[in-house]
C-alpha atoms as a PDB file:
ATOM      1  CA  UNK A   1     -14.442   1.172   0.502  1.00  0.00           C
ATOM      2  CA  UNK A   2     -15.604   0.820   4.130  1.00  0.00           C
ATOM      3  CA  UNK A   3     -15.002   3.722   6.487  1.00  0.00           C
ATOM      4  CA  UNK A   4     -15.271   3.926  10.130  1.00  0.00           C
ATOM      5  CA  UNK A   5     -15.745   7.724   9.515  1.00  0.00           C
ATOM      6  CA  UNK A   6     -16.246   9.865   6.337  1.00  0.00           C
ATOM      7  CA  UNK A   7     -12.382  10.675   6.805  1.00  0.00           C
ATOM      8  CA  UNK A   8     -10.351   6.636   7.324  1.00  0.00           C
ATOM      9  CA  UNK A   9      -9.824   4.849   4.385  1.00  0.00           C
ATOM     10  CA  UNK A  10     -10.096   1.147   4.882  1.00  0.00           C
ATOM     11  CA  UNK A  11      -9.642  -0.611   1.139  1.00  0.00           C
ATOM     12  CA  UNK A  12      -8.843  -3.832   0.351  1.00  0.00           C
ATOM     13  CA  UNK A  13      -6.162  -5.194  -2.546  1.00  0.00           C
ATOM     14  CA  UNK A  14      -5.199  -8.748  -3.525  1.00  0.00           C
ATOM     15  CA  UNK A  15      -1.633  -9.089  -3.759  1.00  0.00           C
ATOM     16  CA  UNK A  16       0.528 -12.134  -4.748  1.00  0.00           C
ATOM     17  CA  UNK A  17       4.000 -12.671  -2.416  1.00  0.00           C
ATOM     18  CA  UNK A  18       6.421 -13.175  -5.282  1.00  0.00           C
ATOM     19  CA  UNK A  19       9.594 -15.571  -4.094  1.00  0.00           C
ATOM     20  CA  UNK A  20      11.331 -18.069  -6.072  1.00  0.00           C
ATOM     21  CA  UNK A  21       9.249 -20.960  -6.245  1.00  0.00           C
ATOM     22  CA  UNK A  22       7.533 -21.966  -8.842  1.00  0.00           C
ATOM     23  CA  UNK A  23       3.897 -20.232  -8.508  1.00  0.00           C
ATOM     24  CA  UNK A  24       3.314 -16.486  -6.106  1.00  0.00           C
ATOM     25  CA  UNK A  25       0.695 -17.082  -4.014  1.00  0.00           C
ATOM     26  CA  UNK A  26      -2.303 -14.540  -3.375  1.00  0.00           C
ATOM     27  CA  UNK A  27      -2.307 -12.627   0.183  1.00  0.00           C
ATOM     28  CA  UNK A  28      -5.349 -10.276   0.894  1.00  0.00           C
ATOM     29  CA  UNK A  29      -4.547  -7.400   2.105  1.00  0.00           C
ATOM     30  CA  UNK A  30      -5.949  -4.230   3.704  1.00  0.00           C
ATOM     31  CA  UNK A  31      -5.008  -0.460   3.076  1.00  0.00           C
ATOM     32  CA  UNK A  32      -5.426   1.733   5.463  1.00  0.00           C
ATOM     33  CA  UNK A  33      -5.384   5.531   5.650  1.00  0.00           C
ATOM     34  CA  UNK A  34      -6.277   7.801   8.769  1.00  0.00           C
ATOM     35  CA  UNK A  35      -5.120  11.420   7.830  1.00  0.00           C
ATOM     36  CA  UNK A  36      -6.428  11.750  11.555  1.00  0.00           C
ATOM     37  CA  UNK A  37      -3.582   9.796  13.114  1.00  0.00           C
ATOM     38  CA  UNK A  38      -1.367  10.690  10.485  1.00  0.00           C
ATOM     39  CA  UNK A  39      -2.182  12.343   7.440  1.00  0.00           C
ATOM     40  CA  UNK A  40       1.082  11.431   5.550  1.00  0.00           C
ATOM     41  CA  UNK A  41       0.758   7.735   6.197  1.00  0.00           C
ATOM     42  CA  UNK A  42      -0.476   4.789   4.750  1.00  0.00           C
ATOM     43  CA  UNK A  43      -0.498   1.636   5.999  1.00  0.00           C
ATOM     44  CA  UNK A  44      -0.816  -1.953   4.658  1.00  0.00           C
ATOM     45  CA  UNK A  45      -2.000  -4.649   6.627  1.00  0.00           C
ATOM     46  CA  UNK A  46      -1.010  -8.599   6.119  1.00  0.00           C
ATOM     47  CA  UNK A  47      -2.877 -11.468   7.541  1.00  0.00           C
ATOM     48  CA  UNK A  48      -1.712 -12.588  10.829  1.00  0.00           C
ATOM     49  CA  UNK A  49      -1.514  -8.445  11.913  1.00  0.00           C
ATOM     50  CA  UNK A  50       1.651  -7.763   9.922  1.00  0.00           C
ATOM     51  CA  UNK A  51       1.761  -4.698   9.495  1.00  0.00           C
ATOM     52  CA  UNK A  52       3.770  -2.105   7.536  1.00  0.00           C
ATOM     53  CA  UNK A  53       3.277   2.125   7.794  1.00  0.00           C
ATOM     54  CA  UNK A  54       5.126   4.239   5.193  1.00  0.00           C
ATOM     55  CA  UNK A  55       4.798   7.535   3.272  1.00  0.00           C
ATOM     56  CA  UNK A  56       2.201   7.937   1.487  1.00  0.00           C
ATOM     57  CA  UNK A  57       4.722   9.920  -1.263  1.00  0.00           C
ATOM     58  CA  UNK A  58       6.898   6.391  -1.528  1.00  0.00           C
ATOM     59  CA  UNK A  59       3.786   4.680  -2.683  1.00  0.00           C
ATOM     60  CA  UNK A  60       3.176   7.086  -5.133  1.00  0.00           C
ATOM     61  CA  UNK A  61       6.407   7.557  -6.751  1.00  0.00           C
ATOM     62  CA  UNK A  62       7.130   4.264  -6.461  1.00  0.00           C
ATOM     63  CA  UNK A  63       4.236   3.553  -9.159  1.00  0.00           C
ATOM     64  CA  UNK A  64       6.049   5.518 -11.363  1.00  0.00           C
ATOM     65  CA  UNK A  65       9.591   5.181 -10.615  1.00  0.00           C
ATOM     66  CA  UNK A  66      11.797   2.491  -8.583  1.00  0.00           C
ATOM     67  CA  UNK A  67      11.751   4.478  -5.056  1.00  0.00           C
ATOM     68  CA  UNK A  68      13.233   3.340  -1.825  1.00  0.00           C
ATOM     69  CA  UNK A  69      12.709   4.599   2.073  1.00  0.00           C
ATOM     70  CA  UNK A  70      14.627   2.809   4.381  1.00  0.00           C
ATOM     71  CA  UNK A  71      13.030  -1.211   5.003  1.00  0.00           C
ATOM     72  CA  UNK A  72      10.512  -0.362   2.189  1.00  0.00           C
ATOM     73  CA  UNK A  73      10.774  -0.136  -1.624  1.00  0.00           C
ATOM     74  CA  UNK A  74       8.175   0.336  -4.874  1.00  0.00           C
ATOM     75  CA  UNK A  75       8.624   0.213  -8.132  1.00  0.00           C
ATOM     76  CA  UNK A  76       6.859   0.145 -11.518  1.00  0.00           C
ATOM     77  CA  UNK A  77       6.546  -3.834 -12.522  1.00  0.00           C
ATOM     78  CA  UNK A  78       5.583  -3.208 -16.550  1.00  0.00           C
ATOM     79  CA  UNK A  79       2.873  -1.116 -17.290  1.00  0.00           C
ATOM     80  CA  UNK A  80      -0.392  -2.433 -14.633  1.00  0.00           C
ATOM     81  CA  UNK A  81       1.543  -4.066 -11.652  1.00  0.00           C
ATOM     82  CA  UNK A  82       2.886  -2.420  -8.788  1.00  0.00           C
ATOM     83  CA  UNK A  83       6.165  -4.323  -6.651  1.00  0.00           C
ATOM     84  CA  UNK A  84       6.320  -3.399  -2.946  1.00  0.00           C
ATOM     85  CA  UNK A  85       9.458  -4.817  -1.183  1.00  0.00           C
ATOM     86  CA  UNK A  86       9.346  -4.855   2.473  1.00  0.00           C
ATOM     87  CA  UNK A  87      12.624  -5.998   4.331  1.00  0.00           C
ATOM     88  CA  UNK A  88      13.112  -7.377   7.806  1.00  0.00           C
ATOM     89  CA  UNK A  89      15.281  -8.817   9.978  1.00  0.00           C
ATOM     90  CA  UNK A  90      14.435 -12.108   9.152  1.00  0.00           C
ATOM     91  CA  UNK A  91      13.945 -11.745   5.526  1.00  0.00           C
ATOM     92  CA  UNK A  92      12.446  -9.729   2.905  1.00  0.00           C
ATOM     93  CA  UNK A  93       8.677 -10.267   1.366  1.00  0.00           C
ATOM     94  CA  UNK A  94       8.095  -9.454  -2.180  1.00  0.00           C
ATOM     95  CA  UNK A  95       4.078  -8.459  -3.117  1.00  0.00           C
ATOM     96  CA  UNK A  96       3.080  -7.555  -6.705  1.00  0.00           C
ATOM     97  CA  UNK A  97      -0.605  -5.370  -6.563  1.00  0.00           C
ATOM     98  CA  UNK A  98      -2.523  -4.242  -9.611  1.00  0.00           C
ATOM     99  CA  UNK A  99      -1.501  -0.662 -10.004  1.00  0.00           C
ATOM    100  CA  UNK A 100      -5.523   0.161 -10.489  1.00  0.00           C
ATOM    101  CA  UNK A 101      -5.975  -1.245  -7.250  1.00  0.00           C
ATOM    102  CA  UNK A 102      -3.587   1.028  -5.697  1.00  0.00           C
ATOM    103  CA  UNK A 103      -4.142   4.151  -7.699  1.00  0.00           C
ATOM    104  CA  UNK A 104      -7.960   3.328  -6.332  1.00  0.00           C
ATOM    105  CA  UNK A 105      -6.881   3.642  -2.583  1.00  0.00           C
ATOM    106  CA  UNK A 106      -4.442   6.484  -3.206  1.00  0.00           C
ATOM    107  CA  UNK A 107      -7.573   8.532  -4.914  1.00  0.00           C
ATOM    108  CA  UNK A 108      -9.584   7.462  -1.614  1.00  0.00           C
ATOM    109  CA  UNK A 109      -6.535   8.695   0.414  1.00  0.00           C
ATOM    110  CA  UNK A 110      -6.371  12.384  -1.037  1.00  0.00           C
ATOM    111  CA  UNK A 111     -10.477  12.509  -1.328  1.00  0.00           C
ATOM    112  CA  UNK A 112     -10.051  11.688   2.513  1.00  0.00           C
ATOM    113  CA  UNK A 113      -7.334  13.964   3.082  1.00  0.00           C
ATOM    114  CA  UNK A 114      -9.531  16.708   1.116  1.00  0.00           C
ATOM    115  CA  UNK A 115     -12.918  15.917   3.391  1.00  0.00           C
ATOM    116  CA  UNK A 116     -10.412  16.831   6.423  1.00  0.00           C
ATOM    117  CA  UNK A 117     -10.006  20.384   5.212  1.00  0.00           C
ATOM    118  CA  UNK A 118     -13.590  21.246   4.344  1.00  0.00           C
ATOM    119  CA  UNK A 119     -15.080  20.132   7.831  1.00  0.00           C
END
């Protein structure tokens, strides 16, 4: 985890963009918290600046249980992958994360979250 202060969360997670060809491809991408900018917020961060900002709450339901908030939706994919579904007006992307990768970034979220209070 690389922080620009003890407080942003800046992980990284490789993802795969599921879609119906044949073989998902990888995509990096970054996971960002700043409980200074908005402390219910996470954002995740695609190559080529595509980025999408949602509640931190939907990510972690969604590990759990199919959730949905408006363009965005997680759910459980078997017991250690995670589906995020992110719809636009030109189409919707499909990205499959390890769910230790994003259990890892939510634990660096609330341990950010927690630093906030104590300073």
């Amino acid at each position: 985890m690389a922080a620009v202060d003890d407080r942003v969360v800046d992980d990284h997670a490789k993802g795969r963009i599921i879609s119906d060809a044949p073989l998902s491809r990888p995509v990096p991408v970054g996971l960002r918290y700043d409980p200074g900018f908005s402390p219910e917020t996470v954002r995740f961060v695609f190559p080529g600046a595509v980025e999408w900002s949602f509640p931190r709450a939907l990510l972690e339901t969604g590990m759990r249980t199919p959730t949905r908030r408006g363009d965005i939706g997680v759910w459980p994919c078997g017991r250690v992958q995670t589906v995020v579904e992110l719809h636009r007006d030109d189409g919707v992307t499909v990205v499959q994360f390890d769910t230790t990768a994003l259990l890892r970034f939510l634990k660096h979220t609330y341990a950010a979250s927690t630093s906030m209070t104590t300073h």
